[in-house]
C-alpha atoms as a PDB file:
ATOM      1  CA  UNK A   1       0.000   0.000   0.000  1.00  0.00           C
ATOM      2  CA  UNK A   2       3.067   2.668   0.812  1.00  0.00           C
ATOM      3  CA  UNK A   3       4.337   2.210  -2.595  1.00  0.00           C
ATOM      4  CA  UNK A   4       1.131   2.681  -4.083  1.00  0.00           C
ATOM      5  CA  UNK A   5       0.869   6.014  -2.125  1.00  0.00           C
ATOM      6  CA  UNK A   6       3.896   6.768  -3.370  1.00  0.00           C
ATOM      7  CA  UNK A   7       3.960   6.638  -6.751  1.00  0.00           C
ATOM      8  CA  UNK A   8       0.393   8.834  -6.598  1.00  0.00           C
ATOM      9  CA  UNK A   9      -0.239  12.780  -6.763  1.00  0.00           C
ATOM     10  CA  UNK A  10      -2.240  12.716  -3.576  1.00  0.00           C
ATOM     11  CA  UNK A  11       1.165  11.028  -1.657  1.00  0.00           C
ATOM     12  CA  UNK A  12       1.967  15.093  -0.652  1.00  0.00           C
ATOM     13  CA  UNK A  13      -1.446  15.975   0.749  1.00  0.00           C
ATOM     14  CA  UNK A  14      -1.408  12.475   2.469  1.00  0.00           C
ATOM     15  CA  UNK A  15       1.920  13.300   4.192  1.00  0.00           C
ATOM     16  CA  UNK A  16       0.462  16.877   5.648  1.00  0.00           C
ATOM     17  CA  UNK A  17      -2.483  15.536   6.635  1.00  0.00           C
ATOM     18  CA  UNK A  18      -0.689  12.225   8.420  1.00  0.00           C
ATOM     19  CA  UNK A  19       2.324  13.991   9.212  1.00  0.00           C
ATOM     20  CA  UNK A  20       6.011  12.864   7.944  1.00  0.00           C
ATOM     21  CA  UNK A  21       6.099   8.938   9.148  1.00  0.00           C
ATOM     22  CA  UNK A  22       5.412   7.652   5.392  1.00  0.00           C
ATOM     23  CA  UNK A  23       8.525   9.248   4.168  1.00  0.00           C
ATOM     24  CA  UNK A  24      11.131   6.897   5.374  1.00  0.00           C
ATOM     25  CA  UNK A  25       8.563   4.022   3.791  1.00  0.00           C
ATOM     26  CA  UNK A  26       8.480   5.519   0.516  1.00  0.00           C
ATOM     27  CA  UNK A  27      12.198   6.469   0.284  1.00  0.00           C
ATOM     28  CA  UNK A  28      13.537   3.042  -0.563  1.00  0.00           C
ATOM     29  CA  UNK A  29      10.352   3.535  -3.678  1.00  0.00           C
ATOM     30  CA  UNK A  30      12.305   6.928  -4.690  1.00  0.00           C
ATOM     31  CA  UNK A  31      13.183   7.190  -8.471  1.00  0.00           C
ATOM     32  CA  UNK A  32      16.504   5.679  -8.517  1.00  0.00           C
ATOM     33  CA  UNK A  33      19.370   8.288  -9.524  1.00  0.00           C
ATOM     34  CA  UNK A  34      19.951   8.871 -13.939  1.00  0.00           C
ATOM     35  CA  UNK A  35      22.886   9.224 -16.002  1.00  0.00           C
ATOM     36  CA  UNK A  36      24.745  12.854 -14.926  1.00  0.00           C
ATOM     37  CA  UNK A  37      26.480  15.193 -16.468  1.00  0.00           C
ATOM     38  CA  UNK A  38      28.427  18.254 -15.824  1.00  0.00           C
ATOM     39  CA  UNK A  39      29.575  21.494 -17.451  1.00  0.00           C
ATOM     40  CA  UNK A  40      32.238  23.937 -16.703  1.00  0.00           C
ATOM     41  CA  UNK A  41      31.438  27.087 -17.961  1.00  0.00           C
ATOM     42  CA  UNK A  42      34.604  29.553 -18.818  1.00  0.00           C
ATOM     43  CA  UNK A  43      35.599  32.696 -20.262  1.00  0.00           C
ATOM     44  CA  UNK A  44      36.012  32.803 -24.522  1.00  0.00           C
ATOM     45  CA  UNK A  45      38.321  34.885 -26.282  1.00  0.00           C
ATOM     46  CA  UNK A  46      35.384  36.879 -26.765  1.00  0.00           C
ATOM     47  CA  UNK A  47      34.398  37.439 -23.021  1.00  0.00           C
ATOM     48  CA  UNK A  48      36.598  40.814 -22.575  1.00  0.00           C
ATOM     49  CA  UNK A  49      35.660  42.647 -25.483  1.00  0.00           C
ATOM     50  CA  UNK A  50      31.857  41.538 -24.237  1.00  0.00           C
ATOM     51  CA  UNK A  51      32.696  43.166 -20.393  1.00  0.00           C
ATOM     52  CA  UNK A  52      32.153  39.634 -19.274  1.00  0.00           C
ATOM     53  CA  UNK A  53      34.140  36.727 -17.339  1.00  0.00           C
ATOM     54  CA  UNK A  54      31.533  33.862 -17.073  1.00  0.00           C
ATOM     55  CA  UNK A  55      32.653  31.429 -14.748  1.00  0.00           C
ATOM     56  CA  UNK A  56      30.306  28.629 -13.224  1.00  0.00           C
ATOM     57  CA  UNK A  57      29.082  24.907 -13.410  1.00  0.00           C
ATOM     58  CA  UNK A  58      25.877  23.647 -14.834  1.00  0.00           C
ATOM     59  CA  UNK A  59      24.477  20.325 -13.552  1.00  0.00           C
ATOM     60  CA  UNK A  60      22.267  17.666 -15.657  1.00  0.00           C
ATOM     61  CA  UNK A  61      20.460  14.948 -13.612  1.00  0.00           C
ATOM     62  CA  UNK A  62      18.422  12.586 -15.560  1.00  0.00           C
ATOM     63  CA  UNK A  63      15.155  11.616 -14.586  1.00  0.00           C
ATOM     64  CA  UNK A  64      12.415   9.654 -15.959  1.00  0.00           C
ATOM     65  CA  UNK A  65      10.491  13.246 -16.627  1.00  0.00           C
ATOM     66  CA  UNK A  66      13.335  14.504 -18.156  1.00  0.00           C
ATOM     67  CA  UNK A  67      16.820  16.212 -17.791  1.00  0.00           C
ATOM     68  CA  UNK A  68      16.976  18.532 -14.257  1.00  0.00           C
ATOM     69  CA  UNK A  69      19.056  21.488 -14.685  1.00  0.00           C
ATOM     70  CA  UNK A  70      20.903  23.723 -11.988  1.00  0.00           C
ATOM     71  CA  UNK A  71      23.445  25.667 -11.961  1.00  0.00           C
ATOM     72  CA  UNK A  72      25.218  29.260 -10.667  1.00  0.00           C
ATOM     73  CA  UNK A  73      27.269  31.098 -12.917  1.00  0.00           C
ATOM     74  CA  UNK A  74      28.934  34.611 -12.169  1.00  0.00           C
ATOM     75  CA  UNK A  75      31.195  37.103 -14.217  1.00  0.00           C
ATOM     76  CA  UNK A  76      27.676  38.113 -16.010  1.00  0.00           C
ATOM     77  CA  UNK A  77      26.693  41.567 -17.040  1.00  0.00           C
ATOM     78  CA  UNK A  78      24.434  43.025 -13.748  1.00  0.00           C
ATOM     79  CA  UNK A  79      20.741  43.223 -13.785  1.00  0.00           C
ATOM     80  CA  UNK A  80      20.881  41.469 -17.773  1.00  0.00           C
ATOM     81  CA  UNK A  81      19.565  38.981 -19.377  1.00  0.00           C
ATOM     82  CA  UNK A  82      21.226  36.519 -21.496  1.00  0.00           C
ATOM     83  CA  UNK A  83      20.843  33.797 -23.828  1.00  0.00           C
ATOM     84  CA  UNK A  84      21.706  30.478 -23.324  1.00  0.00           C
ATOM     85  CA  UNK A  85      21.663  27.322 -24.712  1.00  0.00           C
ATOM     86  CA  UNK A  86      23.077  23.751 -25.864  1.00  0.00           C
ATOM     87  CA  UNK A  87      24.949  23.877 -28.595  1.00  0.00           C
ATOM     88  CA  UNK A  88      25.593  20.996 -31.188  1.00  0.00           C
ATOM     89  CA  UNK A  89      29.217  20.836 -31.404  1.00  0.00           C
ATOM     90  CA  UNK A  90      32.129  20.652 -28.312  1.00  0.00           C
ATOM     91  CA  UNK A  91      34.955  22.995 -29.607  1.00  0.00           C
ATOM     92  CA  UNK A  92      35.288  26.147 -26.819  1.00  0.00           C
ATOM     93  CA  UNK A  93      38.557  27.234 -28.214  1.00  0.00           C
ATOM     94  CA  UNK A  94      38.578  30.767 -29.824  1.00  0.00           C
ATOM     95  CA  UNK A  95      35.367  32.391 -29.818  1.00  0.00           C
ATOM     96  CA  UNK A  96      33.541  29.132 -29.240  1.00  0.00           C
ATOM     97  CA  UNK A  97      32.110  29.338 -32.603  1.00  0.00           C
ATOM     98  CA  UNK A  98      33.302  25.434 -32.908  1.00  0.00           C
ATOM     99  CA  UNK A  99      30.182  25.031 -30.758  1.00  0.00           C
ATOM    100  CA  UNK A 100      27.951  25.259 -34.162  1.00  0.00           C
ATOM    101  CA  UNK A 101      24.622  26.235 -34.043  1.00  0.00           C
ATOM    102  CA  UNK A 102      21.471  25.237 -31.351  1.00  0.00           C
ATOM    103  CA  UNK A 103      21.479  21.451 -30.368  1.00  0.00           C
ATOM    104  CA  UNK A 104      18.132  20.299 -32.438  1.00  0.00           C
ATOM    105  CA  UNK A 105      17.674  16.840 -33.183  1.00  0.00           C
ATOM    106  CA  UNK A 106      13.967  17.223 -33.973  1.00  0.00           C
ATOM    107  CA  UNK A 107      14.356  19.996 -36.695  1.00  0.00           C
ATOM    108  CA  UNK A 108      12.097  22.129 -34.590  1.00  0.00           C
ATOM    109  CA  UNK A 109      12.245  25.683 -35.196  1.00  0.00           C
ATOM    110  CA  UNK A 110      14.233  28.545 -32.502  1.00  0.00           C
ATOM    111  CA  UNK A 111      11.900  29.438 -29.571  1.00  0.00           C
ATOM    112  CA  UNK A 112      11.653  29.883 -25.855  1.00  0.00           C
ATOM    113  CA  UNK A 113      11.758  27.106 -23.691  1.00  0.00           C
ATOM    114  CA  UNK A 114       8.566  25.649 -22.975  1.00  0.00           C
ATOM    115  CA  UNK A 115       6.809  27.039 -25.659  1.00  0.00           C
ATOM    116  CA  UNK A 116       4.592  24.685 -28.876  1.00  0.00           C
ATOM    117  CA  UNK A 117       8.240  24.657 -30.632  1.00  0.00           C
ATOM    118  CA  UNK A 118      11.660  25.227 -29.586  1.00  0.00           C
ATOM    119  CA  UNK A 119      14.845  23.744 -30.116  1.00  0.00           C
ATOM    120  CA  UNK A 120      15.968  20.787 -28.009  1.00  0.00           C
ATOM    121  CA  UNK A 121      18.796  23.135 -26.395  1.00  0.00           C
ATOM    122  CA  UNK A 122      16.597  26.135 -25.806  1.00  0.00           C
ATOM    123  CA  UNK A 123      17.007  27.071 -22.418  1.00  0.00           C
ATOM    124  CA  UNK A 124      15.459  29.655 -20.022  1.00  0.00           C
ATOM    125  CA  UNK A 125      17.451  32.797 -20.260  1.00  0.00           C
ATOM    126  CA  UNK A 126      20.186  33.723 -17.513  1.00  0.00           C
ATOM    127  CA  UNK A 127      18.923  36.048 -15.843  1.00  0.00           C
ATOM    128  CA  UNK A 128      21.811  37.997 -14.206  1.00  0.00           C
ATOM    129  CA  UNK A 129      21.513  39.724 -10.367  1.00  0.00           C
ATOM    130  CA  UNK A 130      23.133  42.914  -9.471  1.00  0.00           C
ATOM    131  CA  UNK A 131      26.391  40.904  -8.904  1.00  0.00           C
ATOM    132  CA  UNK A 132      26.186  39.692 -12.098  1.00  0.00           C
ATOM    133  CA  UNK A 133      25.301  36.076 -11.170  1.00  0.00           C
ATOM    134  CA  UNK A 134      22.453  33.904 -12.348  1.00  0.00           C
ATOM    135  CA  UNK A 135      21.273  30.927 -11.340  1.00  0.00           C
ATOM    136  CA  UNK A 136      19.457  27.961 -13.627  1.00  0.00           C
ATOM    137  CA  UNK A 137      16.627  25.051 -11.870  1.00  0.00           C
ATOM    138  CA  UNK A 138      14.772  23.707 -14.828  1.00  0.00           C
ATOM    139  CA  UNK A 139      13.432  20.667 -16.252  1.00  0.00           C
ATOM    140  CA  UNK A 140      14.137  20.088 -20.127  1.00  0.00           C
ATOM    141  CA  UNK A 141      12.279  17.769 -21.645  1.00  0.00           C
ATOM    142  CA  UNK A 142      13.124  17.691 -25.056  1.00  0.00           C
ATOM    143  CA  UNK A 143      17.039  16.370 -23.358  1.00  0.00           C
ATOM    144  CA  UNK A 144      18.727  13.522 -21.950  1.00  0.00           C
ATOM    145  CA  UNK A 145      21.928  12.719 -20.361  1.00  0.00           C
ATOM    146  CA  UNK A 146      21.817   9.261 -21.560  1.00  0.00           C
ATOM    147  CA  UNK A 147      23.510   8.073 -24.857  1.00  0.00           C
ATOM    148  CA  UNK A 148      21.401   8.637 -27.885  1.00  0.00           C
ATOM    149  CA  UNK A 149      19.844  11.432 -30.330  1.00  0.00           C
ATOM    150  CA  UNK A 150      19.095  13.696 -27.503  1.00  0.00           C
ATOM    151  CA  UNK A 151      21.874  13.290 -25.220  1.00  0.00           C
ATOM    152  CA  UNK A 152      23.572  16.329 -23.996  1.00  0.00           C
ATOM    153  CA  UNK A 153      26.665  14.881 -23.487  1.00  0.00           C
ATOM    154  CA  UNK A 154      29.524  16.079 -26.408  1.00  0.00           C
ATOM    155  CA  UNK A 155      27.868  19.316 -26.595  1.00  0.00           C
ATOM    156  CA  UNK A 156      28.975  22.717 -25.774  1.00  0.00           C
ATOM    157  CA  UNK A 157      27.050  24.809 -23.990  1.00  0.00           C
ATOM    158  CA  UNK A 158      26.749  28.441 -24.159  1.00  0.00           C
ATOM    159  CA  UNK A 159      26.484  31.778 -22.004  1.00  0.00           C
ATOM    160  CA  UNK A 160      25.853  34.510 -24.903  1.00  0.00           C
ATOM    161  CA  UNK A 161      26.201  38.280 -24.333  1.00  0.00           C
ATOM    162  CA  UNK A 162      22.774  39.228 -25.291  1.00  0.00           C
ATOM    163  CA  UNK A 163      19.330  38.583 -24.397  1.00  0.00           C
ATOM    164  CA  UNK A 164      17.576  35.407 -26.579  1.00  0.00           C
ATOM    165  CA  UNK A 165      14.620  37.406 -28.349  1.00  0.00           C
ATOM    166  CA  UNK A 166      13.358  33.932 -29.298  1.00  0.00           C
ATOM    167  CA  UNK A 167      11.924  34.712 -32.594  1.00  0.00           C
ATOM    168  CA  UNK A 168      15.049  35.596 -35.182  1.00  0.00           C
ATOM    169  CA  UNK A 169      16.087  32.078 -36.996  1.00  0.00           C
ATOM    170  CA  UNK A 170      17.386  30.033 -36.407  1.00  0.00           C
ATOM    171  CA  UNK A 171      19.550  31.805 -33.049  1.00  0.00           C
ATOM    172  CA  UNK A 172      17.694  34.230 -31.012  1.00  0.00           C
ATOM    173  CA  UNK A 173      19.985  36.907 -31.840  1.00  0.00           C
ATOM    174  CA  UNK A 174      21.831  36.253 -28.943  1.00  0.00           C
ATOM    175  CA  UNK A 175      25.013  37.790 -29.616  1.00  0.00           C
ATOM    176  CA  UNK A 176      28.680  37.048 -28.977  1.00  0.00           C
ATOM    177  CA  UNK A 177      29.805  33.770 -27.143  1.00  0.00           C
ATOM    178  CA  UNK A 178      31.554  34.953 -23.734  1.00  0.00           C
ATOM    179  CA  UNK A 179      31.402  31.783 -21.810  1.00  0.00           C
ATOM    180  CA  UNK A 180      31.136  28.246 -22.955  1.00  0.00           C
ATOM    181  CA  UNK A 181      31.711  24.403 -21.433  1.00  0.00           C
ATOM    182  CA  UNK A 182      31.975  21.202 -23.223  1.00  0.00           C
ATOM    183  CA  UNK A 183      28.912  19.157 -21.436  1.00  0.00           C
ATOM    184  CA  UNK A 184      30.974  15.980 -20.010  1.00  0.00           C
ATOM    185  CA  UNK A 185      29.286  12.700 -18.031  1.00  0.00           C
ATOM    186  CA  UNK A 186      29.738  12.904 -14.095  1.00  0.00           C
END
């Protein structure tokens, strides 16, 4: 019966209303940790000229929903927005333009995350603080961290100077590339 509860919507309500003794029951039931991977975002030859020095890691958890995203990254412009994104390719040298364009295995058009249509690496803007740091908690579905079409491991990943206006094709208009990582398994 606990692992029934478990697996259901109602299992939250049940555990205010019963209090917190069903948790240690249903922890052995938990979804059992995915496929990771990691990337270390750092400064381009670009980043300078762009009044930038992006500097941070970016986490990707698999789950059976999807790919979980966090991550903190600093060295951003304050108070701005910027795009950012899986790339296809895994070349950071330069001006990480050996990063290629948007990761989109489903020939989808550019978009914002979430929306009808979006690429597969369309991610929520950064959205920088007044110290110029951002922070990322998302779920992408259209990913995985596992091997295959979708996988997000290989790929570079990119902090771009701009904001993402999500309708110029096929890249946002994002701008420059200050800060990339090469996405690698954990």
């Amino acid at each position: 019966m606990i692992r029934n509860l478990c697996n259901k919507a109602l299992y939250r309500s049940l555990l205010v209303a019963a209090g917190t003794g069903l948790v240690s029951g249903c922890s052995m039931y938990a979804e059992p940790p995915g496929p990771k991977a990691i990337g270390v975002i750092a400064p381009t030859s670009v980043a300078a000229a762009a009044s930038m020095n992006p500097q941070g890691i970016v986490r990707f958890q698999q789950r059976s929903d999807g790919v979980f995203v966090t991550g903190r990254i600093s060295g951003l412009r304050p108070n701005q927005e910027h795009g950012f994104h899986v790339h296809e390719g895994s070349d950071c040298s330069g001006d990480a333009l050996g990063t290629k364009g948007h990761f989109n295995p489903d020939s989808a058009p550019h978009g914002r995350h979430g929306s009808a249509s979006h690429h597969a690496g369309d991610l929520p803007a950064l959205k920088a603080n007044a110290d110029g740091i951002a922070e990322i908690n998302v779920l992408v579905k259209k990913l995985t961290v596992a091997a295959g079409p979708t996988s997000v491991v290989g790929r570079g990943l990119i902090v771009h100077r701009d904001p993402d206006d999500y309708t110029t094709q096929p890249t946002g208009n994002a701008g420059p590339r200050p800060g990339c990582a090469v996405i690698r398994e954990d």
